[in-house]
Protein backbone atom coordinates (compact mmCIF):
# COMPACT_ATOMS: atom_id res chain seq x y z
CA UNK A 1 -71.39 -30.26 -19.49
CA UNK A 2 -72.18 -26.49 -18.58
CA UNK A 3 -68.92 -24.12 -18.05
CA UNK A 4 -68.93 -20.51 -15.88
CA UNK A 5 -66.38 -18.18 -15.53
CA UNK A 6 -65.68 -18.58 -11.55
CA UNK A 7 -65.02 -15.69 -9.31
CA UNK A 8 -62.01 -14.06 -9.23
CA UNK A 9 -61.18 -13.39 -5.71
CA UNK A 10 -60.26 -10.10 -4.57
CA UNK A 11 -56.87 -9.00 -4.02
CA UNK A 12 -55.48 -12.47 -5.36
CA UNK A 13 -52.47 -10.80 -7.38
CA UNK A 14 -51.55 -8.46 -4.66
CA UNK A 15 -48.69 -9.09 -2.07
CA UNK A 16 -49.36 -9.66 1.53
CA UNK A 17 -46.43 -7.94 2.27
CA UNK A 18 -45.63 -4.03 1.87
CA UNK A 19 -44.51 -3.28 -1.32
CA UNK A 20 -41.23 -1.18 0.79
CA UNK A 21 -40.86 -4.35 2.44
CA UNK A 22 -40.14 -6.21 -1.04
CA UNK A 23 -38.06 -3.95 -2.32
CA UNK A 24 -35.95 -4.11 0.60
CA UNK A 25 -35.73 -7.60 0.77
CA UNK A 26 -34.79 -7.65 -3.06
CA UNK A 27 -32.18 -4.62 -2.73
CA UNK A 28 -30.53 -6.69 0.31
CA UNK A 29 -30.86 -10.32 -2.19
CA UNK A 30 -29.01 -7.49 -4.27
CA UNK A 31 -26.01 -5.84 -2.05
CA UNK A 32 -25.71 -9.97 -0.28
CA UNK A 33 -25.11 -10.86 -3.57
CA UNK A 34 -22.52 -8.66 -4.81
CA UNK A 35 -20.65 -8.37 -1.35
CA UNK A 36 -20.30 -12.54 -1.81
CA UNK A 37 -18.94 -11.41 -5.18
CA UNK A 38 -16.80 -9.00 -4.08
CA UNK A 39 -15.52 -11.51 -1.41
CA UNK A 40 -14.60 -14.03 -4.07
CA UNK A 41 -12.81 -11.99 -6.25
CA UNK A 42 -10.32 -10.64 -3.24
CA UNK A 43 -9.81 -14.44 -2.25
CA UNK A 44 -8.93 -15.28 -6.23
CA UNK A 45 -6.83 -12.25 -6.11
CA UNK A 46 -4.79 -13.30 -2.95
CA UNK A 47 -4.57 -16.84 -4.88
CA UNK A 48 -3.24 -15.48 -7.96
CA UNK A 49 -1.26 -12.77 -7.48
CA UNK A 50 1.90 -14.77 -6.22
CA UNK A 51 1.46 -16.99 -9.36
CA UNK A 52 1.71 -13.78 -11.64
CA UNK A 53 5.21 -12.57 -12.99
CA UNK A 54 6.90 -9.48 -11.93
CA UNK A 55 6.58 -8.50 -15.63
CA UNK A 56 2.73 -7.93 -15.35
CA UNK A 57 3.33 -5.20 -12.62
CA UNK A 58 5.25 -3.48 -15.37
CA UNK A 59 2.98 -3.60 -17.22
CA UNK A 60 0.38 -2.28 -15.65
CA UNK A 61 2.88 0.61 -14.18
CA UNK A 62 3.34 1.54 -17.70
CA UNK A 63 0.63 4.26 -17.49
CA UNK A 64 2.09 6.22 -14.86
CA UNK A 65 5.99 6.00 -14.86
CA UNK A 66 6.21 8.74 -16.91
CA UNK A 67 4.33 10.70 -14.20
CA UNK A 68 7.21 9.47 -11.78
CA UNK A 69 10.27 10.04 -14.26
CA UNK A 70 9.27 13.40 -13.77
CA UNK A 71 9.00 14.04 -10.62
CA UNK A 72 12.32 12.19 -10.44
CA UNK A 73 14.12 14.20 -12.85
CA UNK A 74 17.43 14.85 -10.67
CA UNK A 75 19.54 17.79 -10.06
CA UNK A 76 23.03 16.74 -9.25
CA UNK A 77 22.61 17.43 -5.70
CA UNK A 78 19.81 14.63 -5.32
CA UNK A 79 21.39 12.13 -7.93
CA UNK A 80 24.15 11.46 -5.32
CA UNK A 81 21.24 11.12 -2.97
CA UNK A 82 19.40 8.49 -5.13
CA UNK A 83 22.62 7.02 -5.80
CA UNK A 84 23.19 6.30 -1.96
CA UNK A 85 19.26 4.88 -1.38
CA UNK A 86 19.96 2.82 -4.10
CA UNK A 87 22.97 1.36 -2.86
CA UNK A 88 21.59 0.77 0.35
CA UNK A 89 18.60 -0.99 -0.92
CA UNK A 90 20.97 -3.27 -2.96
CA UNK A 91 23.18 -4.17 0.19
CA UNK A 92 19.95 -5.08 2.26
CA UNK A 93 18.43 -6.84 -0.80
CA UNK A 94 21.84 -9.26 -0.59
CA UNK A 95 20.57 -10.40 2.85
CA UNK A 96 17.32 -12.27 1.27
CA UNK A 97 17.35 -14.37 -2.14
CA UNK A 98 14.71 -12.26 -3.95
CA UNK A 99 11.91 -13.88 -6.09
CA UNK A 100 12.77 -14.40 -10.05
CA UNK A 101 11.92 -10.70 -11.13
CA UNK A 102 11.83 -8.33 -8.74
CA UNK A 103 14.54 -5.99 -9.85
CA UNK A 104 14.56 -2.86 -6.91
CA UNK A 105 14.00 0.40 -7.87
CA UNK A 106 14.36 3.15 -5.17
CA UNK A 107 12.98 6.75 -6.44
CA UNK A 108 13.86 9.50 -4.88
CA UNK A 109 11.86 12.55 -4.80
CA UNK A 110 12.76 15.54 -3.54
CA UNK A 111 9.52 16.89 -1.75
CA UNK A 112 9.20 17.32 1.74
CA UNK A 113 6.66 14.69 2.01
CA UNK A 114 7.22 12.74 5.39
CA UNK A 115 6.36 9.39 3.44
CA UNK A 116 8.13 6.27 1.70
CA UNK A 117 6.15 3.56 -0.10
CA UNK A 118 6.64 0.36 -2.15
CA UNK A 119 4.03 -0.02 -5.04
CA UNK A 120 3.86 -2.11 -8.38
CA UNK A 121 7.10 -2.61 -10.53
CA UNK A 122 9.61 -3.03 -7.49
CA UNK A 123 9.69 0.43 -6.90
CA UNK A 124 9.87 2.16 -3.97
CA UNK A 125 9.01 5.81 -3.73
CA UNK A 126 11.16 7.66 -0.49
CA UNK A 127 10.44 11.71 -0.04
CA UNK A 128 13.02 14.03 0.90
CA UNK A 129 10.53 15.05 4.29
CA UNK A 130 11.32 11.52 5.25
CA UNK A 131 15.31 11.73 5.46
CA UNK A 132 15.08 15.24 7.00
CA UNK A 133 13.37 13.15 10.50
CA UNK A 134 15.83 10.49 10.35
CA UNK A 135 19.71 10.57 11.67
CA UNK A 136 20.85 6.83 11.11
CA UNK A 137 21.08 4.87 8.53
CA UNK A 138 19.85 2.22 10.74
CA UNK A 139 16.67 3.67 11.18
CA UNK A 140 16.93 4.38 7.20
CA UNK A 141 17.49 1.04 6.53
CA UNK A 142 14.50 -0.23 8.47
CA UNK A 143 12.13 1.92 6.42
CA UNK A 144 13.71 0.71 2.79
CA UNK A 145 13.73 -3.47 4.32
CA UNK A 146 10.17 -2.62 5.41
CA UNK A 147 8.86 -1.52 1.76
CA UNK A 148 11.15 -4.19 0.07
CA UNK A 149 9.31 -6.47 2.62
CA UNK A 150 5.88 -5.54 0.68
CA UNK A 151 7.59 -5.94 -2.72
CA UNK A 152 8.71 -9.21 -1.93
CA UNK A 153 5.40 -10.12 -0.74
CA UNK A 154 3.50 -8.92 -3.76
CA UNK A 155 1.67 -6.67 -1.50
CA UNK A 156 1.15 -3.53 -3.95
CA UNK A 157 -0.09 -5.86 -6.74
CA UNK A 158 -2.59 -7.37 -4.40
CA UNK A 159 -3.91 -4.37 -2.70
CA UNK A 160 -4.10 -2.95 -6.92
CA UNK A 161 -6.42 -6.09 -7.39
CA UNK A 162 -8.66 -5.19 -4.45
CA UNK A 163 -9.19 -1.52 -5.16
CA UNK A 164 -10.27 -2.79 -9.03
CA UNK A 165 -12.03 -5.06 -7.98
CA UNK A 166 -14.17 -2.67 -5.35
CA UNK A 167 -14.57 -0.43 -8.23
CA UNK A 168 -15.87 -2.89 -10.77
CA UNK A 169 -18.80 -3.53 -7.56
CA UNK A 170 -19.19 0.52 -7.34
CA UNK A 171 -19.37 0.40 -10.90
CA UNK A 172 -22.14 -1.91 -11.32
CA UNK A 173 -24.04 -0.58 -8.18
CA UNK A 174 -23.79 3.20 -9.58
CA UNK A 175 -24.66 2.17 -13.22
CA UNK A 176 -21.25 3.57 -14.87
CA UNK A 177 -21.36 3.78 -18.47
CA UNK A 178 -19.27 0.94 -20.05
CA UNK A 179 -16.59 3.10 -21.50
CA UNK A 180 -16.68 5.19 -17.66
CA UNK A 181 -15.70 1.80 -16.15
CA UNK A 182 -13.15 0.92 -18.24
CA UNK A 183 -11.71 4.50 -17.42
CA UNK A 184 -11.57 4.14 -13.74
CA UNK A 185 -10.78 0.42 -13.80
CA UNK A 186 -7.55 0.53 -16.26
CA UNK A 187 -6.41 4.16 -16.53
CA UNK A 188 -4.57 4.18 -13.06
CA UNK A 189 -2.90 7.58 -11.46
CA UNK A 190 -0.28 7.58 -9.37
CA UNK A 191 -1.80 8.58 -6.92
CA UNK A 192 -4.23 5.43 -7.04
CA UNK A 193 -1.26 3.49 -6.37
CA UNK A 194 -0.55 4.62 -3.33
CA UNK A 195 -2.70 2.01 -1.31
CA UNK A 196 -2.69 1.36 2.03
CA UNK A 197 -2.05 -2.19 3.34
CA UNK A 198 -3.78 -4.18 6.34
CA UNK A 199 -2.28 -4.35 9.54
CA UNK A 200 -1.82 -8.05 8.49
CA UNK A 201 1.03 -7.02 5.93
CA UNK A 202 2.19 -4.52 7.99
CA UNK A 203 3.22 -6.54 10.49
CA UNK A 204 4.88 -8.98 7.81
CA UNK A 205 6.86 -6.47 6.41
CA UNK A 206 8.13 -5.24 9.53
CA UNK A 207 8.98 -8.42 10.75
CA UNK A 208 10.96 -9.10 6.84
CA UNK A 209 12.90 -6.00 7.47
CA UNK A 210 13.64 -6.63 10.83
CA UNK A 211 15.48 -10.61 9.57
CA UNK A 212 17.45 -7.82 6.99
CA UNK A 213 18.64 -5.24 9.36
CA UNK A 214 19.70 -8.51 11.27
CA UNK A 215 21.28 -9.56 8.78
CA UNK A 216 23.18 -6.50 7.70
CA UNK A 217 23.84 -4.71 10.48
CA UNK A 218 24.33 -7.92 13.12
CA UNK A 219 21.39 -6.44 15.68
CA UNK A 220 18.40 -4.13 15.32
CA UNK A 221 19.03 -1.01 17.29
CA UNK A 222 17.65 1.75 15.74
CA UNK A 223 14.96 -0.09 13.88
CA UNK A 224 12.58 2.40 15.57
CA UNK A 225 13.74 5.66 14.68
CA UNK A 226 11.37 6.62 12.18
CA UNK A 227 8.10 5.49 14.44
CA UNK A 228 9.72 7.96 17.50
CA UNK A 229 10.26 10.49 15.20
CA UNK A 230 6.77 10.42 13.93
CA UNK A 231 5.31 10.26 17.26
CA UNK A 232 7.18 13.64 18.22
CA UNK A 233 6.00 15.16 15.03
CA UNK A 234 2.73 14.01 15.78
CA UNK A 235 2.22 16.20 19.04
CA UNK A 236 1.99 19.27 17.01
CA UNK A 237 -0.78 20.48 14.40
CA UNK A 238 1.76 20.92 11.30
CA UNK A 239 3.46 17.64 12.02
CA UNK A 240 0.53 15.90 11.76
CA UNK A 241 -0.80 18.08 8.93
CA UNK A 242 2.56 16.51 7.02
CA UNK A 243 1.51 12.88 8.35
CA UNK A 244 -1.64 12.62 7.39
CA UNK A 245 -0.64 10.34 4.04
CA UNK A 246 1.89 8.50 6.33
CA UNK A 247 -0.85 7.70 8.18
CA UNK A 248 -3.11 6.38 5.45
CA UNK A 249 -0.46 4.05 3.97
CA UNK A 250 1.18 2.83 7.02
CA UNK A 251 -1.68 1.55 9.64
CA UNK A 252 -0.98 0.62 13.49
CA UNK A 253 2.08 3.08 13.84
CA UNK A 254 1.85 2.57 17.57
CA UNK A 255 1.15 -0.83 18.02
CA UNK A 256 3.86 -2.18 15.39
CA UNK A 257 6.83 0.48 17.15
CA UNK A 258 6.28 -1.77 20.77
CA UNK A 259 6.36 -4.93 18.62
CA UNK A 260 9.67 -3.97 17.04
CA UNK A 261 10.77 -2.56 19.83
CA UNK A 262 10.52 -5.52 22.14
CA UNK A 263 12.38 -7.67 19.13
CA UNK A 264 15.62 -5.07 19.86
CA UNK A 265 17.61 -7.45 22.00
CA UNK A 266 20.53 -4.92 22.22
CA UNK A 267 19.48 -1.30 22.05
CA UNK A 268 22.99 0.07 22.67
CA UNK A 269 24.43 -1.41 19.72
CA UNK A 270 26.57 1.34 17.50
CA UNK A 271 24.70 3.25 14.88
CA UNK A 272 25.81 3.92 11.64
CA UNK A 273 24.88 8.12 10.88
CA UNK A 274 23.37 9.57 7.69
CA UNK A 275 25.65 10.85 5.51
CA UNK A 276 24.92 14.90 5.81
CA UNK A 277 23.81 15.49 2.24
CA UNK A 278 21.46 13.23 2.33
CA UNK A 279 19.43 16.03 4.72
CA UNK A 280 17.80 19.21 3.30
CA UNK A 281 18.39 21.46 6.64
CA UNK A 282 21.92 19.47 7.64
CA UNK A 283 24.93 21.21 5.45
């Protein structure tokens, strides 16, 4: 029997496609694959986070409450203002049995901020720029029921789990040292906490608070103060200048205000008016 080396053909280890046109088929394989990932992780989260205990969101809150106990370190003058948000929160928690828990914190921090905002721990954050565009308590009231609303619905934990889990995928995709990832992923500001929520919970939250101010008050006249207030504000360059972070964390301002709106079945109904020292221009 008589072997030969046979001949090669030519070009039999080359592609017949571009090599560009590989790569991009491999770097889509690539971003398909960690979008399905990314996907999965915010449905697991959405599973899990009502199943978690209101002790892990303390927790993780540990790393920036002492941020927060400063900027809530009270004069007089804004204890008695702290003191009153508190209170209020408490009356309109009454209306709702509250999960096993969730023990309500309201902060108050004297800034002129035009912004409130419920985040991990059962605390809600209220500016003093906030209560300087409001004249009712009703209209007060709706803001606090709307940010217990998120609390309740474990809304700042799950929108925490989303942005950690985005950054884990930015992480991989940008090739973040492993002690750089465990930075961004664990070491959480303040300011990181301040997330904004889909229209979705929005609308949920507004519709909890609007059950509380029902509950409290009998009706819900004046549940839109805040949202015309804004609005107004809005019209000018420095209002909206002072809105812009209002803006991020509270989505679909003008569709949610007609929603509400239409629920007000008696719009005359007697207000109840902020106390004047809750105001930083009313003496």
């Amino acid at each position: 029997m008589r072997y030969h080396n046979p001949k090669i053909p030519e070009g039999i280890n080359i592609s017949s496609t571009h090599p560009l046109a590989d790569f991009a088929w491999m770097l889509t394989g690539i971003a398909l694959g960690l979008l399905a990932l990314v996907v999965s992780a915010h449905l697991l989260a959405a599973w899990l986070v009502p199943q978690l205990p209101f002790q892990f969101e303390q927790k993780i809150l540990r790393t920036v409450e002492p941020v927060w106990e400063i900027q809530t370190k009270l004069a007089s003058a804004d204890e008695k203002k702290a003191d009153y948000l508190q209170k209020l929160a408490n009356r309109l928690a009454q209306q709702d049995t509250l999960p096993e828990g969730l023990v309500v914190k309201v902060r108050y921090i004297n800034t002129p901020k035009i912004n409130a905002f419920a985040t991990l721990g059962g605390n809600i954050l209220i500016h003093q720029g906030l209560l300087d565009n409001l004249h009712t308590e009703n209209g007060l009231a709706m803001v606090i029921a709307h940010e217990l609303g998120h609390l309740v619905h474990r809304d700042p934990l799950l929108a925490t789990g989303r942005a950690t889990v985005s950054l884990a995928a930015i992480a991989l995709i940008s090739g973040f040292s492993e002690t750089r990832v465990a930075e961004n992923l664990f070491s959480l500001s303040a300011q990181s906490l301040l997330l904004s929520f889909s229209r979705q919970q929005e609308r949920r939250a507004d519709q909890y608070a609007l059950n509380l101010l029902n509950g409290y008050y009998g009706h819900t006249a004046g549940a839109t103060e805040f949202f015309e207030s804004v609005e107004t504000l809005a019209d000018n360059t420095r209002g909206y200048n002072q809105l812009l972070e209002f803006f991020d964390t509270h989505p679909n301002r003008g569709a949610r205000m007609d929603t509400i709106a239409a629920t007000i079945s008696d719009p005359t109904a007697p207000l109840v008016p902020l106390p004047d020292f809750l105001s930083s221009t009313r003496r």
